[in-house]
C-alpha atoms as a PDB file:
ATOM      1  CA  UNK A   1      98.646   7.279  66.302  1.00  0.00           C
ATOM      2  CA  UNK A   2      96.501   4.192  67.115  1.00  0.00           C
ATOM      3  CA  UNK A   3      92.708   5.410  67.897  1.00  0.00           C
ATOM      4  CA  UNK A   4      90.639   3.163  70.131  1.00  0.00           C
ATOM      5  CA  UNK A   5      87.029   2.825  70.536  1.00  0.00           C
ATOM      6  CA  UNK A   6      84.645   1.051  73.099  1.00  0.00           C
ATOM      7  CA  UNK A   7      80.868   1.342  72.103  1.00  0.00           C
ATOM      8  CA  UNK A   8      81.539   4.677  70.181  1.00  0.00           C
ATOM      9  CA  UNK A   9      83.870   6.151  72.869  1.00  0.00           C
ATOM     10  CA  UNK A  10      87.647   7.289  72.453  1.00  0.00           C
ATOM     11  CA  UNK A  11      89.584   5.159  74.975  1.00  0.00           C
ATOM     12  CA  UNK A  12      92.987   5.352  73.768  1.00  0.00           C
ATOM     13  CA  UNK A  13      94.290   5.477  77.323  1.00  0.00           C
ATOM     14  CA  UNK A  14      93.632   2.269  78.250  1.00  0.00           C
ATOM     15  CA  UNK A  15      96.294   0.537  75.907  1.00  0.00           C
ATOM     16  CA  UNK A  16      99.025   2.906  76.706  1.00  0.00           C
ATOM     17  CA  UNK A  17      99.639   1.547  80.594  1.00  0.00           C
ATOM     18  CA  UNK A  18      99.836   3.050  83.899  1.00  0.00           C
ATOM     19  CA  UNK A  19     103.493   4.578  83.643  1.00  0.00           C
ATOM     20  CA  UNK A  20     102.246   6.570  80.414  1.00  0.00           C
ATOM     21  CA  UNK A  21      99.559   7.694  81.571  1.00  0.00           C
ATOM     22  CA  UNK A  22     100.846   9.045  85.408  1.00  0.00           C
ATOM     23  CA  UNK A  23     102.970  10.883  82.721  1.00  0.00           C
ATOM     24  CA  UNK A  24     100.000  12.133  80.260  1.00  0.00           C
ATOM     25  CA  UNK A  25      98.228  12.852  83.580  1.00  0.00           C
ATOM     26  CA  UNK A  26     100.559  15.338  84.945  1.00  0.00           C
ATOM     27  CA  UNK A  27     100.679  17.219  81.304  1.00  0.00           C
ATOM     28  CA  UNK A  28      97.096  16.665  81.442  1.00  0.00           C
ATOM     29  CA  UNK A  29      96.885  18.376  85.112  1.00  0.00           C
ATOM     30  CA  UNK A  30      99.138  21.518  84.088  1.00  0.00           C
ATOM     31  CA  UNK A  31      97.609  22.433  80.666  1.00  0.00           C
ATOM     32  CA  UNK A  32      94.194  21.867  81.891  1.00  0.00           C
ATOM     33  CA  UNK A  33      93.517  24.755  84.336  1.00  0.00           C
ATOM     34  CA  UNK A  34      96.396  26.891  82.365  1.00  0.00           C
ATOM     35  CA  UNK A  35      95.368  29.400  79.215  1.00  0.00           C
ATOM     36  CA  UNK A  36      96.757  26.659  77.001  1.00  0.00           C
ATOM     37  CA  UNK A  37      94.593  24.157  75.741  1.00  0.00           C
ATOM     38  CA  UNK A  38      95.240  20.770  77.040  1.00  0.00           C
ATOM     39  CA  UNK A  39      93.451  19.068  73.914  1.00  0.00           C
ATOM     40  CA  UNK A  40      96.365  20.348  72.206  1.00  0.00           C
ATOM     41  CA  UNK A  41      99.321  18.334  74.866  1.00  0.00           C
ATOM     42  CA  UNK A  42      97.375  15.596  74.437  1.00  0.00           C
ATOM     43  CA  UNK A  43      97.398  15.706  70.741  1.00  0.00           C
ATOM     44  CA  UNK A  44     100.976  16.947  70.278  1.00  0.00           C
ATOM     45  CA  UNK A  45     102.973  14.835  73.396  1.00  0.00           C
ATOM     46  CA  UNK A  46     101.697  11.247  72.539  1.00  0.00           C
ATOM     47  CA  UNK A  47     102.579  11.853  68.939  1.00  0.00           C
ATOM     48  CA  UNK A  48     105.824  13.006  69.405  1.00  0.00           C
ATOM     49  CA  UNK A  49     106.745  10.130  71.654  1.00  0.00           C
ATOM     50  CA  UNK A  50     105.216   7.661  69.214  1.00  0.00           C
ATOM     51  CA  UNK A  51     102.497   6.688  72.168  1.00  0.00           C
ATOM     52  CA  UNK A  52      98.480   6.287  71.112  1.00  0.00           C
ATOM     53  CA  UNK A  53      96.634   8.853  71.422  1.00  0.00           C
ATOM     54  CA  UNK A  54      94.783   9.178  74.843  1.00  0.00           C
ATOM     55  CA  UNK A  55      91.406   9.651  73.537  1.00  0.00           C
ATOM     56  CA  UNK A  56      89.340  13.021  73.981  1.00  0.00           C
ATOM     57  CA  UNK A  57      87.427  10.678  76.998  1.00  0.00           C
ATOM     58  CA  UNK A  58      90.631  10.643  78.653  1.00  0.00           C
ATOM     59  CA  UNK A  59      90.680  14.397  78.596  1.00  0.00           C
ATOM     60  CA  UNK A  60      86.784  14.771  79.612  1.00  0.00           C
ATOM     61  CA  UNK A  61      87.799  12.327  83.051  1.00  0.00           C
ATOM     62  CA  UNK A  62      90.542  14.492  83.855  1.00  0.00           C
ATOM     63  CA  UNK A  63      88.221  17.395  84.302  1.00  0.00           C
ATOM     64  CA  UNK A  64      87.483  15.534  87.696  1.00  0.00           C
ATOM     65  CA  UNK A  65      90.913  16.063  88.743  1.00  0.00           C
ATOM     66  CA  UNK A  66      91.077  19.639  87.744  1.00  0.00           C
ATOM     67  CA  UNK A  67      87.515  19.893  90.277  1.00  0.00           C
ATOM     68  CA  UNK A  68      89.590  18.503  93.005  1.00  0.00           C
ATOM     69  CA  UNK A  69      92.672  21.059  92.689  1.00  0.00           C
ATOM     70  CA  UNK A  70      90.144  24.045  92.295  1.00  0.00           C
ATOM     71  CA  UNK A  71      88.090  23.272  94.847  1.00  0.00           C
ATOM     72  CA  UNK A  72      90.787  22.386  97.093  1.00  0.00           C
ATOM     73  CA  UNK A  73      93.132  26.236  96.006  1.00  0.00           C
ATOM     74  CA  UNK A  74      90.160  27.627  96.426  1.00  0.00           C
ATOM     75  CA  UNK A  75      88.475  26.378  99.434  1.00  0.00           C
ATOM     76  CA  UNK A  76      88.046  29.145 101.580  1.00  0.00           C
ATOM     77  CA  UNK A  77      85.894  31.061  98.299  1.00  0.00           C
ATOM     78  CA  UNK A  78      83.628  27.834  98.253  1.00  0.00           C
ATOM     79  CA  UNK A  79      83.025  27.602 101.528  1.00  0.00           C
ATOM     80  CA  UNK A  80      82.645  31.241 102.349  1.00  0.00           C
ATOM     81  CA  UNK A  81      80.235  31.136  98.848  1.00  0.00           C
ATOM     82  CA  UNK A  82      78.418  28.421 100.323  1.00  0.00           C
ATOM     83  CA  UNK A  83      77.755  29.807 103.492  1.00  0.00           C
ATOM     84  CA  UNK A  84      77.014  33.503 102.309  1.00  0.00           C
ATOM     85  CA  UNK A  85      74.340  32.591  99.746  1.00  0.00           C
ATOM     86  CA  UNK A  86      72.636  30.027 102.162  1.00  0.00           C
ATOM     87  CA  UNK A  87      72.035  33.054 104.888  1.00  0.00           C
ATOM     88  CA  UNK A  88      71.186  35.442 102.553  1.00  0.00           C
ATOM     89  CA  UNK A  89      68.309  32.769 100.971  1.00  0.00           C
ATOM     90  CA  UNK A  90      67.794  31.932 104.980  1.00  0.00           C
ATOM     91  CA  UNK A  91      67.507  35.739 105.645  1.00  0.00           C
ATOM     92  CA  UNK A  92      65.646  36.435 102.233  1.00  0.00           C
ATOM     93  CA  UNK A  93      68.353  38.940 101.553  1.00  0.00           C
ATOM     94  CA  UNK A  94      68.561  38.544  97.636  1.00  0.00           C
ATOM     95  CA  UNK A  95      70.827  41.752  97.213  1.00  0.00           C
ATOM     96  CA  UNK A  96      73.823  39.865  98.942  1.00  0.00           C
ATOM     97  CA  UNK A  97      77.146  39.804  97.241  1.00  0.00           C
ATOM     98  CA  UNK A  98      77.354  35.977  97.849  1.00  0.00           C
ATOM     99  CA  UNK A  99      73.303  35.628  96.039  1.00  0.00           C
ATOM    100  CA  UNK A 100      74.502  37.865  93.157  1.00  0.00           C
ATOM    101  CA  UNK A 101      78.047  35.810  92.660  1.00  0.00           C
ATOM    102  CA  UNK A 102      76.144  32.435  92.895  1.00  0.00           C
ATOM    103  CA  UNK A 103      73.191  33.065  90.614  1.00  0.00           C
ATOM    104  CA  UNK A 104      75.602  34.372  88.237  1.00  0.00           C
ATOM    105  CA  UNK A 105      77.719  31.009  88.269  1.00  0.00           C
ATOM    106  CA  UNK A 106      74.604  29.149  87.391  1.00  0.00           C
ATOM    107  CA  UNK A 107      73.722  31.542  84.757  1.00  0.00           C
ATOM    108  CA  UNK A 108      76.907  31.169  83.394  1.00  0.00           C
ATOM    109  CA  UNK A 109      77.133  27.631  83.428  1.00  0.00           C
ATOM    110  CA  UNK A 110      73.428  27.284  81.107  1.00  0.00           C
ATOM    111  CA  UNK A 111      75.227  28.322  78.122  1.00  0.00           C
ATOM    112  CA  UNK A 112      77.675  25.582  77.727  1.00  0.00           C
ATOM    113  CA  UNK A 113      75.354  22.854  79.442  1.00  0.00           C
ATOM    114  CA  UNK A 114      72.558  23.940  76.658  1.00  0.00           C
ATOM    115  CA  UNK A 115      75.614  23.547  73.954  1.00  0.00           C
ATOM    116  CA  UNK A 116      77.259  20.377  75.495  1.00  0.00           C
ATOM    117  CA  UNK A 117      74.388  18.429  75.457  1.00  0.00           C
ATOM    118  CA  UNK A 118      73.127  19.498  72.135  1.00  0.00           C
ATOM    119  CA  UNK A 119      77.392  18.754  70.665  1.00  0.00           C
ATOM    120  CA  UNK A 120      77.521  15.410  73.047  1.00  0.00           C
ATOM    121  CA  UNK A 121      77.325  12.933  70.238  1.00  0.00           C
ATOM    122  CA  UNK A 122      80.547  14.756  68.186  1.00  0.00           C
ATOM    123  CA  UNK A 123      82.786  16.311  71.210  1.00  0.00           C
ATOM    124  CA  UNK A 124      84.042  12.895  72.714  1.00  0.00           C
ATOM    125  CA  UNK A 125      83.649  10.438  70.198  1.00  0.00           C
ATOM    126  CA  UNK A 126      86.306   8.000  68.011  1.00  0.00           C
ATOM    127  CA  UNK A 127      87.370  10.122  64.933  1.00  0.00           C
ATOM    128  CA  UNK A 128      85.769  13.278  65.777  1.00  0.00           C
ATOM    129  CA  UNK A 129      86.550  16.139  63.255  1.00  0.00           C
ATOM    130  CA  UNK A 130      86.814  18.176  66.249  1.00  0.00           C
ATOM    131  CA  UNK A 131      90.048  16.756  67.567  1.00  0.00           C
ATOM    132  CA  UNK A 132      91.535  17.612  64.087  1.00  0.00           C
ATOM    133  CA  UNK A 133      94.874  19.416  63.964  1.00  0.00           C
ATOM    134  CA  UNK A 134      93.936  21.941  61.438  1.00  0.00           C
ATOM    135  CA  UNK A 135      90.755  22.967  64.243  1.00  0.00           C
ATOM    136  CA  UNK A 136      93.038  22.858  67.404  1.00  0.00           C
ATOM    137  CA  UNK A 137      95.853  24.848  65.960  1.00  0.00           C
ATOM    138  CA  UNK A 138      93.590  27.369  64.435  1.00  0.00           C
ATOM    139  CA  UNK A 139      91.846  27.819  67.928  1.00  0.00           C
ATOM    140  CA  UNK A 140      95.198  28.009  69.459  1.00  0.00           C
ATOM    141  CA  UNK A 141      96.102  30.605  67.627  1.00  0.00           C
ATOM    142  CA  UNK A 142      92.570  32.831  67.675  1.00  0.00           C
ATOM    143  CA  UNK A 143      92.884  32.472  71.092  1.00  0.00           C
ATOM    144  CA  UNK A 144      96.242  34.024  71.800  1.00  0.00           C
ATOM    145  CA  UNK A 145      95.159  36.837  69.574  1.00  0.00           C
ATOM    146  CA  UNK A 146      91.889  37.641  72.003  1.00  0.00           C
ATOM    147  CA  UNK A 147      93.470  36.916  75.227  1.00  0.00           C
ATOM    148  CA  UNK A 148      96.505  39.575  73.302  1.00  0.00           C
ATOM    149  CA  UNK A 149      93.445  41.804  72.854  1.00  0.00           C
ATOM    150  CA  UNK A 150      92.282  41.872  76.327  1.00  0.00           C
ATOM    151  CA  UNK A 151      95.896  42.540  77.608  1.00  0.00           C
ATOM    152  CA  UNK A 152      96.300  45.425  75.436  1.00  0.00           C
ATOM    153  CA  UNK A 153      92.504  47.315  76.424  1.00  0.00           C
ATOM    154  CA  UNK A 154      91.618  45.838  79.651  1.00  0.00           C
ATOM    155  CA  UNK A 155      90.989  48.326  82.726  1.00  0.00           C
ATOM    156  CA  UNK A 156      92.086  45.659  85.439  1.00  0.00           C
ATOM    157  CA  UNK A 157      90.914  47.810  88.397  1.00  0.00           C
ATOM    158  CA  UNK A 158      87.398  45.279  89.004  1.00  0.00           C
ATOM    159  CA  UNK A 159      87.237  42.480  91.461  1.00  0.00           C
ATOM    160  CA  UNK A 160      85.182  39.771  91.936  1.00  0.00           C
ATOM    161  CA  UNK A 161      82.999  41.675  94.808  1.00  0.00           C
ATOM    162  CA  UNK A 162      81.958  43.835  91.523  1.00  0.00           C
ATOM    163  CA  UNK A 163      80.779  40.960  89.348  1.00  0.00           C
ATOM    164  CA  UNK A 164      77.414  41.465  87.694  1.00  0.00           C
ATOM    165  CA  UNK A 165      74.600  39.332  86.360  1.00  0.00           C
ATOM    166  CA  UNK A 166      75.760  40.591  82.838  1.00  0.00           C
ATOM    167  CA  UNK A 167      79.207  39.636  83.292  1.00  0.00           C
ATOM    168  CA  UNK A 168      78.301  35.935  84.216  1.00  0.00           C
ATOM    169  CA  UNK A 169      76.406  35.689  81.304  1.00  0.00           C
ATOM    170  CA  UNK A 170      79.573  37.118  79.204  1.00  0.00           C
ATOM    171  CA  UNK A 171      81.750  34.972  80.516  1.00  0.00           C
ATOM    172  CA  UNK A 172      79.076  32.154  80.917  1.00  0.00           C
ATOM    173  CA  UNK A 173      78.880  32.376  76.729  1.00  0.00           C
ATOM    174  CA  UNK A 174      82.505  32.599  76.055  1.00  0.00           C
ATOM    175  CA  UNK A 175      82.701  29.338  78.201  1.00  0.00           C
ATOM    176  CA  UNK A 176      81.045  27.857  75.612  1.00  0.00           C
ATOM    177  CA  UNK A 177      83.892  28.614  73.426  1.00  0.00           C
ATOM    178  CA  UNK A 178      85.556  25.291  75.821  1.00  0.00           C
ATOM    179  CA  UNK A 179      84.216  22.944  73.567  1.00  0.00           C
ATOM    180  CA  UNK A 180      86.039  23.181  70.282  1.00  0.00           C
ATOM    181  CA  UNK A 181      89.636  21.827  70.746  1.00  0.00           C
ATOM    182  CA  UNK A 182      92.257  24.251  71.382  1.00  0.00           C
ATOM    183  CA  UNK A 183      90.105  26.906  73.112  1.00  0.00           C
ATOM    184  CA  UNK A 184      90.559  26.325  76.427  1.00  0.00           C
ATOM    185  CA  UNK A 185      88.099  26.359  79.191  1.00  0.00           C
ATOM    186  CA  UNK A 186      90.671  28.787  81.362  1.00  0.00           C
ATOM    187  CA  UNK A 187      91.852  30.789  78.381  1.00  0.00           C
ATOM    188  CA  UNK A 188      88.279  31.665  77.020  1.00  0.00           C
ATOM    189  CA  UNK A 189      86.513  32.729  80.605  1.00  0.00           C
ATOM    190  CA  UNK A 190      89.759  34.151  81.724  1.00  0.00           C
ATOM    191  CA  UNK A 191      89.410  36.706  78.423  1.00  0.00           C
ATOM    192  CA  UNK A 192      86.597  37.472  78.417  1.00  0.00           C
ATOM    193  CA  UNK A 193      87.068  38.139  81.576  1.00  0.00           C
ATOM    194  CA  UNK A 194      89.794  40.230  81.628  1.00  0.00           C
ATOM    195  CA  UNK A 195      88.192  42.385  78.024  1.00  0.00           C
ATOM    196  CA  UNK A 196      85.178  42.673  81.559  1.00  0.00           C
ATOM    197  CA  UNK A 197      87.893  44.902  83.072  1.00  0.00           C
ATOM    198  CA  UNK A 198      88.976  42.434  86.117  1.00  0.00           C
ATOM    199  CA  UNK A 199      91.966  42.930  87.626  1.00  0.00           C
ATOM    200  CA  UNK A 200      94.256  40.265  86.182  1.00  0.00           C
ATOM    201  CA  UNK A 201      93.902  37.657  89.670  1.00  0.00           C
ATOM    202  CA  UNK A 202      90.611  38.365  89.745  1.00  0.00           C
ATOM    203  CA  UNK A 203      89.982  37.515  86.251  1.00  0.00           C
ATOM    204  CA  UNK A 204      91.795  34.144  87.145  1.00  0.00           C
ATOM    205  CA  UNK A 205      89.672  33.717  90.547  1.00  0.00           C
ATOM    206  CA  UNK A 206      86.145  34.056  89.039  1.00  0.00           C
ATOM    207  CA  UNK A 207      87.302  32.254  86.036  1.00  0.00           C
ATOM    208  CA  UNK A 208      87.842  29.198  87.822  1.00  0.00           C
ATOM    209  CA  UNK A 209      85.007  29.725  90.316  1.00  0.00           C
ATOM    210  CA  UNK A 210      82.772  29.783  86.972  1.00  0.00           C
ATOM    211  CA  UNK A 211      84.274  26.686  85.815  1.00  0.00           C
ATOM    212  CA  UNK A 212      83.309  24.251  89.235  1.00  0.00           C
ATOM    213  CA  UNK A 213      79.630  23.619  87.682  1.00  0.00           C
ATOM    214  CA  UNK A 214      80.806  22.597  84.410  1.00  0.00           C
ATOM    215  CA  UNK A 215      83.824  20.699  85.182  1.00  0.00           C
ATOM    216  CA  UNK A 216      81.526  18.464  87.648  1.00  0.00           C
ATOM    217  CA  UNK A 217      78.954  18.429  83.933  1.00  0.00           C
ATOM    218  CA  UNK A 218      81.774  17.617  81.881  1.00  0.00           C
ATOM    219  CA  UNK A 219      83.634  14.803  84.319  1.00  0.00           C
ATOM    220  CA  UNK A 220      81.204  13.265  85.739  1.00  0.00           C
ATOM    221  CA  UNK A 221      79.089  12.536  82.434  1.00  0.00           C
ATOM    222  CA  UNK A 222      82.685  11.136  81.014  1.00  0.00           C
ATOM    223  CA  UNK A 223      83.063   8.926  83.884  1.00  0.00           C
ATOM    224  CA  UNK A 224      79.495   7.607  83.567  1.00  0.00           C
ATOM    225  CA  UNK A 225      79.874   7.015  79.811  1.00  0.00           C
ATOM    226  CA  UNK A 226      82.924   5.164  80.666  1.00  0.00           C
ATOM    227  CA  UNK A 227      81.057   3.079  83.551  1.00  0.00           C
ATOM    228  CA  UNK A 228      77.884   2.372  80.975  1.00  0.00           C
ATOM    229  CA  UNK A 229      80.813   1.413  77.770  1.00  0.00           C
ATOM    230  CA  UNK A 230      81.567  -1.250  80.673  1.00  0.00           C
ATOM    231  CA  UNK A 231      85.538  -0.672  80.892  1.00  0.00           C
ATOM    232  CA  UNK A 232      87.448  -3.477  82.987  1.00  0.00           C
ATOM    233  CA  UNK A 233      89.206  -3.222  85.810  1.00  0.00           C
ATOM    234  CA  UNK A 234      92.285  -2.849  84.445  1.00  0.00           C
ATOM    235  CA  UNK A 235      91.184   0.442  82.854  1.00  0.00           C
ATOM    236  CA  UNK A 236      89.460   2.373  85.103  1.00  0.00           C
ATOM    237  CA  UNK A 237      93.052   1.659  87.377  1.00  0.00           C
ATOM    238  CA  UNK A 238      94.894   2.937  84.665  1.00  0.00           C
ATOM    239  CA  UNK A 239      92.447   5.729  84.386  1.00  0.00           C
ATOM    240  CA  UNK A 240      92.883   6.575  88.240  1.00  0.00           C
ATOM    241  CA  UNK A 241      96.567   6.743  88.229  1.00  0.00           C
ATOM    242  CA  UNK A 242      95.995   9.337  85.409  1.00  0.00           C
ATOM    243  CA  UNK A 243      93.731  11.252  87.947  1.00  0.00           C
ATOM    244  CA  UNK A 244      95.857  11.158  90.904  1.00  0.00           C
ATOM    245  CA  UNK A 245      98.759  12.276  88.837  1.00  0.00           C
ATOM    246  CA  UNK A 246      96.567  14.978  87.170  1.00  0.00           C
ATOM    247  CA  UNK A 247      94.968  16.341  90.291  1.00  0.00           C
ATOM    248  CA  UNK A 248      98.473  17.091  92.104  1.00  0.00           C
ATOM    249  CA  UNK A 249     100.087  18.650  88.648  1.00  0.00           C
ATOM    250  CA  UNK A 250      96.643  20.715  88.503  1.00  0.00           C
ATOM    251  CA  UNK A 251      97.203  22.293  91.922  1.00  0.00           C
ATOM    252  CA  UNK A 252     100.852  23.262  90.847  1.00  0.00           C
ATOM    253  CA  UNK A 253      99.313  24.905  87.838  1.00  0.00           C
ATOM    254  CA  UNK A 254      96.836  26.573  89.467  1.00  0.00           C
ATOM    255  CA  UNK A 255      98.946  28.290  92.311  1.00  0.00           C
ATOM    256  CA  UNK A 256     101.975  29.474  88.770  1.00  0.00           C
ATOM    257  CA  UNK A 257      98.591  30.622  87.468  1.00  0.00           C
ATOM    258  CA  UNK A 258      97.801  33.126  89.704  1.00  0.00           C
ATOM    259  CA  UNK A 259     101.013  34.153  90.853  1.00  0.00           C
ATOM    260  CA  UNK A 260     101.715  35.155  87.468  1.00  0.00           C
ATOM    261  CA  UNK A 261      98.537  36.954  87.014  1.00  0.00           C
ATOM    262  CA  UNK A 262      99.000  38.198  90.369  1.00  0.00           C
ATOM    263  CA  UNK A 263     102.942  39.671  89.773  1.00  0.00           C
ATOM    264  CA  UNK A 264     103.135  40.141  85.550  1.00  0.00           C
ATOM    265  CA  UNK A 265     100.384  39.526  82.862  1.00  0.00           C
ATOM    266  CA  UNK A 266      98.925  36.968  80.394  1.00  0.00           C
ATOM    267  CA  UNK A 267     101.857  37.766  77.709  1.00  0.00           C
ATOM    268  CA  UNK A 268     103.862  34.297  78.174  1.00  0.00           C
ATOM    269  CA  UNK A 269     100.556  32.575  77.411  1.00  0.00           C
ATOM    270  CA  UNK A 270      99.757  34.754  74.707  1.00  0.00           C
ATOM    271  CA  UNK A 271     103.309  33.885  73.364  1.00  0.00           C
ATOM    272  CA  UNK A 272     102.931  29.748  73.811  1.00  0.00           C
ATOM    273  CA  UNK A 273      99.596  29.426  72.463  1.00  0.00           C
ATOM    274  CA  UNK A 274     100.813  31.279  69.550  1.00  0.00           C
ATOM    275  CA  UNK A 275     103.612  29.294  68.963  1.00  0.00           C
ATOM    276  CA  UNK A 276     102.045  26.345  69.538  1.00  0.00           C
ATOM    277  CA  UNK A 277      99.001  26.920  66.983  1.00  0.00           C
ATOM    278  CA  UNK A 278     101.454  27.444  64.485  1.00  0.00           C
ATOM    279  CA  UNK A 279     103.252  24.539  64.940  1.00  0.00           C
ATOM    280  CA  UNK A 280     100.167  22.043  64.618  1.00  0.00           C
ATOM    281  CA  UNK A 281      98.784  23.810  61.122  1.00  0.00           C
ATOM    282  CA  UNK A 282     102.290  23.501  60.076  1.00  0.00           C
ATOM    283  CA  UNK A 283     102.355  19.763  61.393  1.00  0.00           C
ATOM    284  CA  UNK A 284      98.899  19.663  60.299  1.00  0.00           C
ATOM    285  CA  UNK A 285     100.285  20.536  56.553  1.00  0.00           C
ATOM    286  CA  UNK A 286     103.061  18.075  56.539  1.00  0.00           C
ATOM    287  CA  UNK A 287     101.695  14.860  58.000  1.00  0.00           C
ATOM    288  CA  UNK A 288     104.490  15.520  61.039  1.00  0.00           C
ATOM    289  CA  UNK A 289     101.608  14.229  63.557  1.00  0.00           C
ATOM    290  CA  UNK A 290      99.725  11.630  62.481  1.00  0.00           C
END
């Protein structure tokens, strides 16, 4: 695959047109917000279709159209999160569910803000080790075996009325976990969730609530390095049809993820990552993706 670079940043999108990437965006939209990794779709789809690779900036923008299908699935929690923790700050009440639940989220977000910033100059730029396949495929693969883990001990009887300071900062840390390749924002909170004893839903819900702070971080800083790399028109059109695209196949993703949570368990995703992470280190091995 064809890497391209504007002042240091991985813009591979921009050459590949907007009918490729409506299509990467969709892929983009589904994997993103699903257990899955979607640094490794957009490593193995382009490849096998002979297209150039997207670019890991390409994956950072499309965090803001993840942000718009969480926060739209899960507007009444904002809102009623909003609301709560203003009148309890209004009434001084800091023992409120809503204060507890909202000072945890910012807890939780430090960890990988602290670690994003101090990564910034590796995680999204041309020919970063990170992006390797020997590093996503080996994530992939850890990752199905601690999200197995958690299925096999958890409690599942907590729910997100029960969530402590401690957990955010659990979950909060293994969000950190986001930023190497393969991980997964969804799949690390969502386990360490889950090993937290949260009902399986739950686990889901707060995962994603976690996640609004640093997908806003992680977006919007893409979309400003993309606005100060002075990208032409042309590009940041191609780059919206990727976001419109993502945001509606993000929405679909989110409402499979938590009817599956809701109805049967984590096992498929345990199953795909696994089979997934095998197949890059053995693609890795071979040269099949280059």
């Amino acid at each position: 695959m064809v890497e391209a670079c504007t002042q240091g940043i991985d813009t591979g999108f921009v050459s590949l047109g907007y009918a490729k990437v409506a299509f990467l965006g969709i892929i983009q939209g589904i994997t993103e917000l699903l257990p899955i990794s979607s640094t490794a779709h957009m490593r193995i789809v382009p490849a096998l279709l002979g297209w150039t690779d997207p670019g890991s900036a390409f994956s950072a923008a499309m965090q803001m159209a993840a942000l718009a299908a969480v926060v739209s699935y899960f507007r009444h929690d904002v809102v009623e999160l909003s609301v709560g923790t203003t009148r309890a700050l209004l009434r001084r009440n800091f023992r409120s569910h809503y204060m507890h639940l909202t000072l945890g989220i910012i807890l939780g977000t430090i960890p990988i803000v602290v670690m994003g910033v101090l990564l910034s100059k590796y995680l999204n730029s041309c020919g970063s080790p990170l992006r390797g396949l020997w590093v996503i495929g080996a994530s992939c693969i850890v990752m199905a075996l601690l999200l197995a883990l958690a299925e096999m001990t958890a409690r599942h009887k907590r729910d997100i009325t029960q969530v402590k300071i401690s957990d955010a900062l659990i979950v909060g840390l293994a969000q950190v976990g986001a930023l190497i390749p393969g991980v997964s924002r969804s799949g690390s909170t969502l386990t360490a969730a889950l090993w937290l004893g949260f009902q399986r839903d739950e686990a889901a819900r707060y995962s994603f609530l976690l996640g609004i702070p640093a997908i806003i971080g992680a977006g919007g800083k893409e979309i400003w390095e993309l606005h100060k790399a002075h990208i032409g028109a042309e590009a940041w059109g191609v780059l919206g049809v990727g976001l419109v695209t993502a945001s509606l196949s993000a929405f679909v993703a989110i409402w499979s993820l938590m009817r599956i949570m809701e109805r049967f368990s984590a096992w498929p995703f345990v199953i795909y990552r696994a089979a997934m992470g095998i197949f890059l280190l053995y693609a890795a091995y071979t040269n099949l993706l280059t």
